[in-house]
N, C-alpha and C. Protein backbone atom coordinates (compact mmCIF):
# COMPACT_ATOMS: atom_id res chain seq x y z
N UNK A 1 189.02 11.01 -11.21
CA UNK A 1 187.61 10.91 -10.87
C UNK A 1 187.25 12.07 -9.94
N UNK A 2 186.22 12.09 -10.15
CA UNK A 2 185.57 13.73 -9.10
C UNK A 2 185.20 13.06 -7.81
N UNK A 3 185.10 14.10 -7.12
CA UNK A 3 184.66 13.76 -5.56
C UNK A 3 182.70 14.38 -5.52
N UNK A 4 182.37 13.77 -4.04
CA UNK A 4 181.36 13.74 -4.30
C UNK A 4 181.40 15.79 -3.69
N UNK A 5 182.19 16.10 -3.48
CA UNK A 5 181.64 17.56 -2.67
C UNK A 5 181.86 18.02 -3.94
N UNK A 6 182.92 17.77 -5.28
CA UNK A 6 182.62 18.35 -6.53
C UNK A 6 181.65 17.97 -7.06
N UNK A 7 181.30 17.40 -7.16
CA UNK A 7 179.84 16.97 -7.66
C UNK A 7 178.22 17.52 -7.03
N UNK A 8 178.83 17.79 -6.06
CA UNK A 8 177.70 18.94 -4.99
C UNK A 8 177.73 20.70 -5.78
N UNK A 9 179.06 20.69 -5.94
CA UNK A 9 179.10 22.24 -6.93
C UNK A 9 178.46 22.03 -7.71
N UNK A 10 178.86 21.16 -8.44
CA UNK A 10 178.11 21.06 -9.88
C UNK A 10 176.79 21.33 -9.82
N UNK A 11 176.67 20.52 -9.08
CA UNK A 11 174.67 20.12 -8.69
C UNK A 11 174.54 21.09 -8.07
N UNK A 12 175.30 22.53 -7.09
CA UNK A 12 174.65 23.55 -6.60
C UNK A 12 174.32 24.51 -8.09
N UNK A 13 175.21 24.49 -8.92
CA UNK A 13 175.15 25.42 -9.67
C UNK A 13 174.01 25.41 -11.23
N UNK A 14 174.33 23.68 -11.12
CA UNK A 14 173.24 23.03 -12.02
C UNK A 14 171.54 23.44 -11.02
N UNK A 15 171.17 23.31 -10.04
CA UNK A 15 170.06 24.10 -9.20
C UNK A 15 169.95 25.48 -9.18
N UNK A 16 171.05 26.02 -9.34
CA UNK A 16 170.96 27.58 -9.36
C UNK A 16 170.01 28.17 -10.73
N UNK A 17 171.25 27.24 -11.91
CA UNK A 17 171.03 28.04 -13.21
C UNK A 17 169.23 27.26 -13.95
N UNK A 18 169.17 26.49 -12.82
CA UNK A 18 167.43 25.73 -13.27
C UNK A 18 166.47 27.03 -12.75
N UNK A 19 166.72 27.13 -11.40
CA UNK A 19 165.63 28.20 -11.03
C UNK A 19 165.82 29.67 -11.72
N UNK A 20 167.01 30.02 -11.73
CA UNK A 20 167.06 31.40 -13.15
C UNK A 20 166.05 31.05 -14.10
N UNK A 21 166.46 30.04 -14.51
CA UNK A 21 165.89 29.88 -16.24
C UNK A 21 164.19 29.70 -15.93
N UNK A 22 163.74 28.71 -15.03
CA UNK A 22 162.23 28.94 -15.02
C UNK A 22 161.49 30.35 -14.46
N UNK A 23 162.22 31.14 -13.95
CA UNK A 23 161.88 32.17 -13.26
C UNK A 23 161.55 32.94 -14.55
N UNK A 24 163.05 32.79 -15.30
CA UNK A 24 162.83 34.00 -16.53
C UNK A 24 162.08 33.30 -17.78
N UNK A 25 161.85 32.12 -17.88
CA UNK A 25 161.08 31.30 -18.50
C UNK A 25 159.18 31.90 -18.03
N UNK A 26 158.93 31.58 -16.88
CA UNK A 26 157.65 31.98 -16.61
C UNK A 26 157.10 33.40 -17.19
N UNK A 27 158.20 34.21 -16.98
CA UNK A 27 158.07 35.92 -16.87
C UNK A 27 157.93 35.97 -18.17
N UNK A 28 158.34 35.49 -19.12
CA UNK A 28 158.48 35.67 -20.84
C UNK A 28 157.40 34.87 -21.47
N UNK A 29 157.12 33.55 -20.91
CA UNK A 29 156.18 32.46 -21.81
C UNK A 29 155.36 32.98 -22.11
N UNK A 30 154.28 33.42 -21.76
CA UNK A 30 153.30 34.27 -21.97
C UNK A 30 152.84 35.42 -22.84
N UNK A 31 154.07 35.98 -22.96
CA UNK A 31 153.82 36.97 -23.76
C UNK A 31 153.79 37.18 -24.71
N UNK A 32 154.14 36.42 -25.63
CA UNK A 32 153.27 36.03 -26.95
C UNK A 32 152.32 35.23 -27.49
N UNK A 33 151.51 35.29 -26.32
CA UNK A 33 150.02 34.59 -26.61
C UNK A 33 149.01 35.42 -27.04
N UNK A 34 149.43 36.58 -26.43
CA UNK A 34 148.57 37.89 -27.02
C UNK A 34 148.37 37.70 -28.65
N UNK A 35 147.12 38.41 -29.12
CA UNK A 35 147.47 39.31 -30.48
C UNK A 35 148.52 39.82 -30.52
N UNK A 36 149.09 40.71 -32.11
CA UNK A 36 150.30 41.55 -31.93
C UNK A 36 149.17 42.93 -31.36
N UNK A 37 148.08 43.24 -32.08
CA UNK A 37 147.20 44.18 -31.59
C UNK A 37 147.05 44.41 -30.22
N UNK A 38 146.36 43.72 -29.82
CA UNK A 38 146.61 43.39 -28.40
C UNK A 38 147.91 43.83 -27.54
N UNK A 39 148.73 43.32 -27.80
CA UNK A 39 150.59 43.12 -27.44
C UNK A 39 150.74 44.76 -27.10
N UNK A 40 150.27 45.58 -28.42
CA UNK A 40 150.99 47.12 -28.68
C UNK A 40 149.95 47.88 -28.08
N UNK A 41 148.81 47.45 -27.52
CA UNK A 41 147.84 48.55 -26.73
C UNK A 41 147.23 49.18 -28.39
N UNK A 42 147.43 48.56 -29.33
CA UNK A 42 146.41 49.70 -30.10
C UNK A 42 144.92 49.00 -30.51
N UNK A 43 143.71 49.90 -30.87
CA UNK A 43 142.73 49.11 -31.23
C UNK A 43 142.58 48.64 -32.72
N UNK A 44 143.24 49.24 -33.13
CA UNK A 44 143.86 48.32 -34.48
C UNK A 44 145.04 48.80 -35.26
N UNK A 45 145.56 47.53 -35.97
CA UNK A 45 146.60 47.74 -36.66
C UNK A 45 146.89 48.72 -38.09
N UNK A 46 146.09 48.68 -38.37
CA UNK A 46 146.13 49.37 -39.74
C UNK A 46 146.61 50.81 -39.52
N UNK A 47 146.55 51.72 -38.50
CA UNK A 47 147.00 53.09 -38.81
C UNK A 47 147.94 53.11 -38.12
N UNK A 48 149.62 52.07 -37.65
CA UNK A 48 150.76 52.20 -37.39
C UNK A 48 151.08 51.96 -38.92
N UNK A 49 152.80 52.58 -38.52
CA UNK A 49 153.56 52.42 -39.56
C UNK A 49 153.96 51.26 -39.59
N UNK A 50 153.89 50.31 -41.06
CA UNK A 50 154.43 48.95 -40.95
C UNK A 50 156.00 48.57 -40.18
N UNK A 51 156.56 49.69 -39.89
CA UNK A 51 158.18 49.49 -39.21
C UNK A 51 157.54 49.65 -37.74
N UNK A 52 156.99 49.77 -37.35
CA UNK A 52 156.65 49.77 -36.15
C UNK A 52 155.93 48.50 -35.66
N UNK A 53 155.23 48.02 -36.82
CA UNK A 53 154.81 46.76 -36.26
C UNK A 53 155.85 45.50 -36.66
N UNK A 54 156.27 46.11 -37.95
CA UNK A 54 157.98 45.22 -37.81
C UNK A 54 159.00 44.88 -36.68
N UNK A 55 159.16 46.15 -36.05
CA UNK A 55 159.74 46.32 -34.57
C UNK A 55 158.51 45.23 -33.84
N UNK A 56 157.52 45.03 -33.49
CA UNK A 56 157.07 44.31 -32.92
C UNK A 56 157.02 42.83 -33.18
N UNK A 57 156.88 42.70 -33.96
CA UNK A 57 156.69 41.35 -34.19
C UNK A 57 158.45 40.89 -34.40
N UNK A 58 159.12 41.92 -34.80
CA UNK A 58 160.85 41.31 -34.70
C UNK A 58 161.20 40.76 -33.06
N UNK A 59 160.77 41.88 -32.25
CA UNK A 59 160.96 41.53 -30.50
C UNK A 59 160.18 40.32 -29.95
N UNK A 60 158.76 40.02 -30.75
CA UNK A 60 157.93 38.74 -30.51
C UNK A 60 159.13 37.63 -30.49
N UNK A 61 159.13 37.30 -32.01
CA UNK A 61 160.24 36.55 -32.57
C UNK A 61 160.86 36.35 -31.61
N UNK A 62 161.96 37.00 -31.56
CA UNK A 62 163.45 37.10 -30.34
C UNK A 62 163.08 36.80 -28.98
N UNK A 63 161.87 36.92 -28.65
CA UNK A 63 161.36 36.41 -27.59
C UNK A 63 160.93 35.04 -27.34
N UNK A 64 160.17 34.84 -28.35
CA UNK A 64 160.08 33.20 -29.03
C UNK A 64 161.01 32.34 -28.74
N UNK A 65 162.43 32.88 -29.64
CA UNK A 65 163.19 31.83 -29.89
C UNK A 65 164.37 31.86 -28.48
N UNK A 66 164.43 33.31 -27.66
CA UNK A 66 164.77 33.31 -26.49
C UNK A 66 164.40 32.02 -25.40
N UNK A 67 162.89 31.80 -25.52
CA UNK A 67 161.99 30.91 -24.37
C UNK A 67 162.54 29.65 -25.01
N UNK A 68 162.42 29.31 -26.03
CA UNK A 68 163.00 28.07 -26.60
C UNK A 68 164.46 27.57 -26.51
N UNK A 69 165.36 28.81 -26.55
CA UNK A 69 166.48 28.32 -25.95
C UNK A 69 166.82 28.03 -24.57
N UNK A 70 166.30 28.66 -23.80
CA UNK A 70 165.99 28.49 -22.35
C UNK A 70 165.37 27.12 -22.15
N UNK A 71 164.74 26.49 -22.44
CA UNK A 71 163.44 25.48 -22.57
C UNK A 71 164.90 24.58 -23.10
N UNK A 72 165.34 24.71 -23.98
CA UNK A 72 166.53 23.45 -24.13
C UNK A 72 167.79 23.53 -22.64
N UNK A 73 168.27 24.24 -22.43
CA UNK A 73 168.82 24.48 -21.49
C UNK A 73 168.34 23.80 -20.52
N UNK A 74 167.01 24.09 -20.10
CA UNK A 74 166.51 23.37 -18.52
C UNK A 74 166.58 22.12 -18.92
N UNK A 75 166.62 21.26 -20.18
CA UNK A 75 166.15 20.14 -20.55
C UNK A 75 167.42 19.58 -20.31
N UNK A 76 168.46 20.23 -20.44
CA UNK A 76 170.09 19.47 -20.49
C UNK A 76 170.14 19.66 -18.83
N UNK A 77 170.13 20.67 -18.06
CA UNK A 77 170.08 20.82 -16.65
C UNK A 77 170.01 19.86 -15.76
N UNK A 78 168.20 18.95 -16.24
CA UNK A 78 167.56 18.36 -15.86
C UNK A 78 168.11 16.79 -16.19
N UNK A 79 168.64 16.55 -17.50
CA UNK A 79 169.47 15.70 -17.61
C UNK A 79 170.71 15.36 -17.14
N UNK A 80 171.54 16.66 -16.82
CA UNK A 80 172.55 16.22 -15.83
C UNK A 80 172.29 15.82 -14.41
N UNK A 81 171.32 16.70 -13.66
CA UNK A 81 170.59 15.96 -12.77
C UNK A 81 170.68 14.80 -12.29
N UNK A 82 169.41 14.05 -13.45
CA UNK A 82 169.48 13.03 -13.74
C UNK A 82 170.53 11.54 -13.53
N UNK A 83 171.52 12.10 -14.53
CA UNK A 83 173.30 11.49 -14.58
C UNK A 83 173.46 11.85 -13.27
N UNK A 84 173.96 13.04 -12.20
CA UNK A 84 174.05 12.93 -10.85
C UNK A 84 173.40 11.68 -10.08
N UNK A 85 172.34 11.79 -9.97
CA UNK A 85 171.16 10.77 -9.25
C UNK A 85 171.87 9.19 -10.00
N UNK A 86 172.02 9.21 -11.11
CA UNK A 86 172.34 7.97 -11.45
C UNK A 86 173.95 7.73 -11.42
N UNK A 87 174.18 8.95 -11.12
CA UNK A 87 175.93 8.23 -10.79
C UNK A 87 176.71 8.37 -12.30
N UNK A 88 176.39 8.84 -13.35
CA UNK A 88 176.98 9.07 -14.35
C UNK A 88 177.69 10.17 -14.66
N UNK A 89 177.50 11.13 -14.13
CA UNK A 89 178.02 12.22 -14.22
C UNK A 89 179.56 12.47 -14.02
N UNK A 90 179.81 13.36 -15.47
CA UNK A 90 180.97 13.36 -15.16
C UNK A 90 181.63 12.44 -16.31
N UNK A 91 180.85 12.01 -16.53
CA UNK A 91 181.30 10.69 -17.84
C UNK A 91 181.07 10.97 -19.28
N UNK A 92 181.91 11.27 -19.84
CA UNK A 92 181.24 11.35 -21.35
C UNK A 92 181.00 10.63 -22.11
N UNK A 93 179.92 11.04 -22.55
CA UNK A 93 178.83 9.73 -23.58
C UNK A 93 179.35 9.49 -24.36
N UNK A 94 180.54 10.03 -25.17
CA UNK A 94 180.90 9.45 -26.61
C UNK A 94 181.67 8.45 -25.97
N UNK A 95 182.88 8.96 -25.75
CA UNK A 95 183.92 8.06 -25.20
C UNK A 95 184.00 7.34 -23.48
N UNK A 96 183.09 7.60 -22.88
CA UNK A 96 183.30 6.87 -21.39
C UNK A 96 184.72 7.46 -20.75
N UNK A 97 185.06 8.71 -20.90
CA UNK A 97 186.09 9.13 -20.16
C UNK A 97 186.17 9.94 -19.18
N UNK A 98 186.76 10.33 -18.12
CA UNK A 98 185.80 11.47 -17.29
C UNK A 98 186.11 12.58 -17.94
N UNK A 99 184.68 13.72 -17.60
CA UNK A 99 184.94 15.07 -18.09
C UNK A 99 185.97 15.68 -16.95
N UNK A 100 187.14 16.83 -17.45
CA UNK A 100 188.22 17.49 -16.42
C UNK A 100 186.91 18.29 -15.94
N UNK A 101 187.22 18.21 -14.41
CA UNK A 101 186.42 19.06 -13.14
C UNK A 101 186.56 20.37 -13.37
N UNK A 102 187.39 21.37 -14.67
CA UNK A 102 187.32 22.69 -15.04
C UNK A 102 186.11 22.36 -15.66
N UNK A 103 186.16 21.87 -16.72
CA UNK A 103 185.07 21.71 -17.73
C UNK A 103 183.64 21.67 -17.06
N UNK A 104 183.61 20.58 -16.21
CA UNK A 104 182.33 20.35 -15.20
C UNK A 104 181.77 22.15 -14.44
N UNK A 105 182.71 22.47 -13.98
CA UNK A 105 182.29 23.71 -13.18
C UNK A 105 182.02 24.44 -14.36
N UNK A 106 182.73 24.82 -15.57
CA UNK A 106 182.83 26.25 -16.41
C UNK A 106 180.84 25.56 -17.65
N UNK A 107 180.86 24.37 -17.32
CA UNK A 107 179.84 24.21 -17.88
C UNK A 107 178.99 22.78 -17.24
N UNK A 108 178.67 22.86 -16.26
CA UNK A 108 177.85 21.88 -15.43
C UNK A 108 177.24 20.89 -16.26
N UNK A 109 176.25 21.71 -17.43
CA UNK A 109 175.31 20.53 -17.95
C UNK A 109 175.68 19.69 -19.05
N UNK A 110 177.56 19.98 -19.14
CA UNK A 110 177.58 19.30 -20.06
C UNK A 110 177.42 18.00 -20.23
N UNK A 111 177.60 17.10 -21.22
CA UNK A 111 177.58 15.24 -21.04
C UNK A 111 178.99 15.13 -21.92
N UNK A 112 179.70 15.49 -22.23
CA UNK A 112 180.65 15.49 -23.03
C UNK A 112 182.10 15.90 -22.82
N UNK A 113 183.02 15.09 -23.03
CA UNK A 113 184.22 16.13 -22.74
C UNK A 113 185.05 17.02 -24.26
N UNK A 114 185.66 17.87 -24.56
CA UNK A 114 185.98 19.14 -24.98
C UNK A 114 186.07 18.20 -26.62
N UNK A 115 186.63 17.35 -26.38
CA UNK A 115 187.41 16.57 -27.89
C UNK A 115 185.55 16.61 -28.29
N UNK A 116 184.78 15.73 -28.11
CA UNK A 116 183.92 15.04 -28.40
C UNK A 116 182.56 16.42 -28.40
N UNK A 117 182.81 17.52 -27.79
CA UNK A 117 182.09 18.50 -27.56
C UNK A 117 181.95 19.24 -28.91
N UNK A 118 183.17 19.61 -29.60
CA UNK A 118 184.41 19.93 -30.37
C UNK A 118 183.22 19.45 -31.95
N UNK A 119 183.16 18.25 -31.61
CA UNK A 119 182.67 17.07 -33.07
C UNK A 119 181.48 17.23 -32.95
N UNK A 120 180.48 17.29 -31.88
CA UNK A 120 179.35 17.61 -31.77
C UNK A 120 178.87 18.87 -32.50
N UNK A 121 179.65 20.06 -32.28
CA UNK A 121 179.24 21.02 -32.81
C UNK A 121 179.65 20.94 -34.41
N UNK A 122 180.38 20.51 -35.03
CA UNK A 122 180.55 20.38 -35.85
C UNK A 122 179.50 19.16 -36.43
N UNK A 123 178.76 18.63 -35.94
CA UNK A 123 177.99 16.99 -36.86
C UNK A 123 176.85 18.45 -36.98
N UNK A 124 176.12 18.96 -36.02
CA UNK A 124 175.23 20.24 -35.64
C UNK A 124 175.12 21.37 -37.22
N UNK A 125 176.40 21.70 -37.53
CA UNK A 125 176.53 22.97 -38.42
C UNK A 125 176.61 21.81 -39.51
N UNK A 126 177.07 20.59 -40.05
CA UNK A 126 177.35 20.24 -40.73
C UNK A 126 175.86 19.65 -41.62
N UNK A 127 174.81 19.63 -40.45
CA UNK A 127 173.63 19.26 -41.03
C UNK A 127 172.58 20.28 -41.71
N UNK A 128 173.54 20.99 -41.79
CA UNK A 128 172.93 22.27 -42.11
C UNK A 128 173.30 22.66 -43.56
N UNK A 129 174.54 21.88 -43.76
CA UNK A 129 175.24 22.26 -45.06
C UNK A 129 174.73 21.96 -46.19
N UNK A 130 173.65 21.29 -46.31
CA UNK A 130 173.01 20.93 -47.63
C UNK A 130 172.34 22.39 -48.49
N UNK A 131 172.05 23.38 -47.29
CA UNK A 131 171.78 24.72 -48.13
C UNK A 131 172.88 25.54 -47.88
N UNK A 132 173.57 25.63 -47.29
CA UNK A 132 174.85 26.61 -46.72
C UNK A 132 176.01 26.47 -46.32
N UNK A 133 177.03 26.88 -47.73
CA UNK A 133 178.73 26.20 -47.15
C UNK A 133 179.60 27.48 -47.52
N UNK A 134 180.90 27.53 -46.94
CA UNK A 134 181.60 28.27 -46.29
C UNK A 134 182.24 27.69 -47.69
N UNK A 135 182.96 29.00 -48.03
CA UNK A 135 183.56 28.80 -49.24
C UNK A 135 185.15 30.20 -49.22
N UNK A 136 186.00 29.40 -49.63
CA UNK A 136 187.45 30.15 -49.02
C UNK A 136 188.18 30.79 -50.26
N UNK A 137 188.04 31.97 -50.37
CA UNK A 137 187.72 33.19 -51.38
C UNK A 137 188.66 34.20 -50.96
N UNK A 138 190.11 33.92 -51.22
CA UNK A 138 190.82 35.15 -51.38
C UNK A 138 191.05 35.62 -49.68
N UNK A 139 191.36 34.37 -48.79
CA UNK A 139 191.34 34.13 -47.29
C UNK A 139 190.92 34.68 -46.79
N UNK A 140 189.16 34.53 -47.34
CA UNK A 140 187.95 35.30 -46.07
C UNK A 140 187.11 34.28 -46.29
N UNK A 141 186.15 34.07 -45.77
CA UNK A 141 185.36 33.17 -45.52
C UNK A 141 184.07 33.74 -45.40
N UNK A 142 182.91 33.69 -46.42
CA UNK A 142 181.92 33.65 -46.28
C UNK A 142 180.92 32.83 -46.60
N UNK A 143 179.31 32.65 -46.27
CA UNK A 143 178.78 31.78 -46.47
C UNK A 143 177.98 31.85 -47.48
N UNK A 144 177.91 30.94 -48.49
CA UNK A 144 176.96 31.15 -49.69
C UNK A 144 175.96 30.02 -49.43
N UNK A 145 174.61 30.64 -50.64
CA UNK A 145 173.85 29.84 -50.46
C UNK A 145 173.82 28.65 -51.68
N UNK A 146 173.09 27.77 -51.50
CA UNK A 146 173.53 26.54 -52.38
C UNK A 146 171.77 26.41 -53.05
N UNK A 147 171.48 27.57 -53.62
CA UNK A 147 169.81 27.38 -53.98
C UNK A 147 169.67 25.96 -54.98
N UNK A 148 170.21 25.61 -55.85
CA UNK A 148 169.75 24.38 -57.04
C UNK A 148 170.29 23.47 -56.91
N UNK A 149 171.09 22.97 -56.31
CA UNK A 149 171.85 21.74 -56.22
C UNK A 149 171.37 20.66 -55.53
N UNK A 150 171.05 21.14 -54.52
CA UNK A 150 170.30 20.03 -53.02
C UNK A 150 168.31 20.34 -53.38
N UNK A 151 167.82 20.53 -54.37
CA UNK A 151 166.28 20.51 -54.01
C UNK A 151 165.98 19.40 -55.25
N UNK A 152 165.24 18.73 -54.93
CA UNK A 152 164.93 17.82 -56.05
C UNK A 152 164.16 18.12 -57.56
N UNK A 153 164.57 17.43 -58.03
CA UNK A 153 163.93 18.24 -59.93
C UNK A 153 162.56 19.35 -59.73
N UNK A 154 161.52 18.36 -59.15
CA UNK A 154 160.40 18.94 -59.30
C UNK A 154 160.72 20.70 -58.44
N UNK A 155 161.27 20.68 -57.43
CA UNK A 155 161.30 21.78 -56.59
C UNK A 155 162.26 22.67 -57.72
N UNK A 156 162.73 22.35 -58.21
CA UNK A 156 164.07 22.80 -58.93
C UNK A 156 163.27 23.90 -60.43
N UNK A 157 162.66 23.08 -60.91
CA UNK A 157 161.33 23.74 -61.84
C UNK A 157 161.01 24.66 -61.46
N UNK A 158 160.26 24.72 -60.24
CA UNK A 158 159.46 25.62 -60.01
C UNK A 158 160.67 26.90 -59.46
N UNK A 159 161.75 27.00 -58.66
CA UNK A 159 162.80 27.55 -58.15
C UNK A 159 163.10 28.58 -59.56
N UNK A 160 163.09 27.53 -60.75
CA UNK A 160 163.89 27.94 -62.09
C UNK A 160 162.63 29.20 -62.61
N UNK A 161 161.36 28.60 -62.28
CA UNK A 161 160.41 29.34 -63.03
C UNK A 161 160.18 30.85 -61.80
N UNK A 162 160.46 30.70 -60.92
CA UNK A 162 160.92 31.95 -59.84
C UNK A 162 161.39 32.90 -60.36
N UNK A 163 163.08 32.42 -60.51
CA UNK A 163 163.98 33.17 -61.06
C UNK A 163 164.03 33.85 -62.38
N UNK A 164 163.35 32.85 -63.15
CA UNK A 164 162.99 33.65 -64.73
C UNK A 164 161.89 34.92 -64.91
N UNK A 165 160.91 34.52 -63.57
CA UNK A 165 159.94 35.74 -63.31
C UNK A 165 160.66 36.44 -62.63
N UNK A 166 161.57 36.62 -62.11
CA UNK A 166 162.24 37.41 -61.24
C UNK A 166 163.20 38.34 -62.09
N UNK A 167 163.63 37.51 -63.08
CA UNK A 167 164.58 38.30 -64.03
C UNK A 167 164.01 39.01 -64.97
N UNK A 168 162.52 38.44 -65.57
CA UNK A 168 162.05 39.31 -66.12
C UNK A 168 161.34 40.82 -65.80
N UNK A 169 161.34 40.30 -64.53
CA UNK A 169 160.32 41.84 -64.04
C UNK A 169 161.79 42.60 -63.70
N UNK A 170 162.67 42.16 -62.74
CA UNK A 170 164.06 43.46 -62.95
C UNK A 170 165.16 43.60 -63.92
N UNK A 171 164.19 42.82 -64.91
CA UNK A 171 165.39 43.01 -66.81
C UNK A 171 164.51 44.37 -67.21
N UNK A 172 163.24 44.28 -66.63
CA UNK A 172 162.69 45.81 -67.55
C UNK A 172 163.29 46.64 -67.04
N UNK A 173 163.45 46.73 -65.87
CA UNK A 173 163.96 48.13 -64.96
C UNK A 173 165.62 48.14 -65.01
N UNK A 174 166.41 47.10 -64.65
CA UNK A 174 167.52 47.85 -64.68
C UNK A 174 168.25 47.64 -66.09
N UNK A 175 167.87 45.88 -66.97
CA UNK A 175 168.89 46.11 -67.95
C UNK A 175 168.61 47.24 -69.16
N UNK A 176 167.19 47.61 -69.15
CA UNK A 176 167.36 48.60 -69.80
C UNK A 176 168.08 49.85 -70.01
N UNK A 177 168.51 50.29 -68.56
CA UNK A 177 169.52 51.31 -68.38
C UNK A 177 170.91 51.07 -69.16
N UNK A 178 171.04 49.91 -68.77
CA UNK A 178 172.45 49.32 -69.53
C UNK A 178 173.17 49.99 -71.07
């Protein structure tokens, strides 16, 4: 079991990495509320080069999904917190076992200990697998996509009638070379 002055680290460091994150949370939120026009100082878009406003709106993006990961972070922070104040901490939710006091320091907000951390990330990627599985090819591993299998008939039609327009417009151009 942890002591309460370990549990003060925790909670110093769990306070530390809260005020980082809203600090750099505040400084970023904002900035994609703009137009992209707006954003780039120009009075209009039309006479950049589309890679330039590609470059912009790619850094929007990344900025986006930056604030959002941050924004989950404070949310787990705030939940260990929480578990502190309530005396749980330290306990992992799957199994009720204590988390090892390395684990606690090298990752404060966790709720989990390493086994059960381990399975988590794996239930995470695994929900994902209905379009995308790892397929073991000559002992490399890459990920393919699973386009017709997982979409239901009707989606499947239209997917099929995609691909047939798709094949017909690059059957003129390349199988003709053939």
């Amino acid at each position: 079991m942890i002591t309460r002055e370990q549990i003060r680290q925790c909670k110093d460091k769990l306070l530390e990495r809260q005020m980082e994150l809203i600090t750099w949370v505040e400084q970023h939120q904002d900035m994609h509320r703009n137009s992209l026009t707006e954003e780039i100082g120009e009075l209009a878009s039309f006479d950049n080069h589309p890679a330039d406003l590609g470059t912009e709106l790619y850094e929007r993006e990344k900025n986006i999904a930056l604030v959002a990961r941050a924004e989950k972070e404070l949310t787990q922070i705030n939940e260990a917190l929480h578990a502190i104040e309530a005396g749980t901490y330290g306990i992992c939710k799957t199994c009720g076992m204590p988390i090892p006091l390395a684990r606690l320091l090298a990752v404060p907000m966790t709720d989990t200990c390493k086994e059960h951390a381990i399975e988590s990330t794996f239930i995470q990627e695994s929900s994902n697998s209905n379009y995308f599985h790892r397929e073991d090819e000559a002992d490399d591993y890459y990920v393919a996509y699973n386009l017709y299998d997982d979409f239901p008939p009707e989606e499947e039609s239209m997917i099929t009638r995609i691909q047939k327009q798709y094949d017909a417009e690059t059957g003129e151009i390349y199988h003709e070379r053939e």
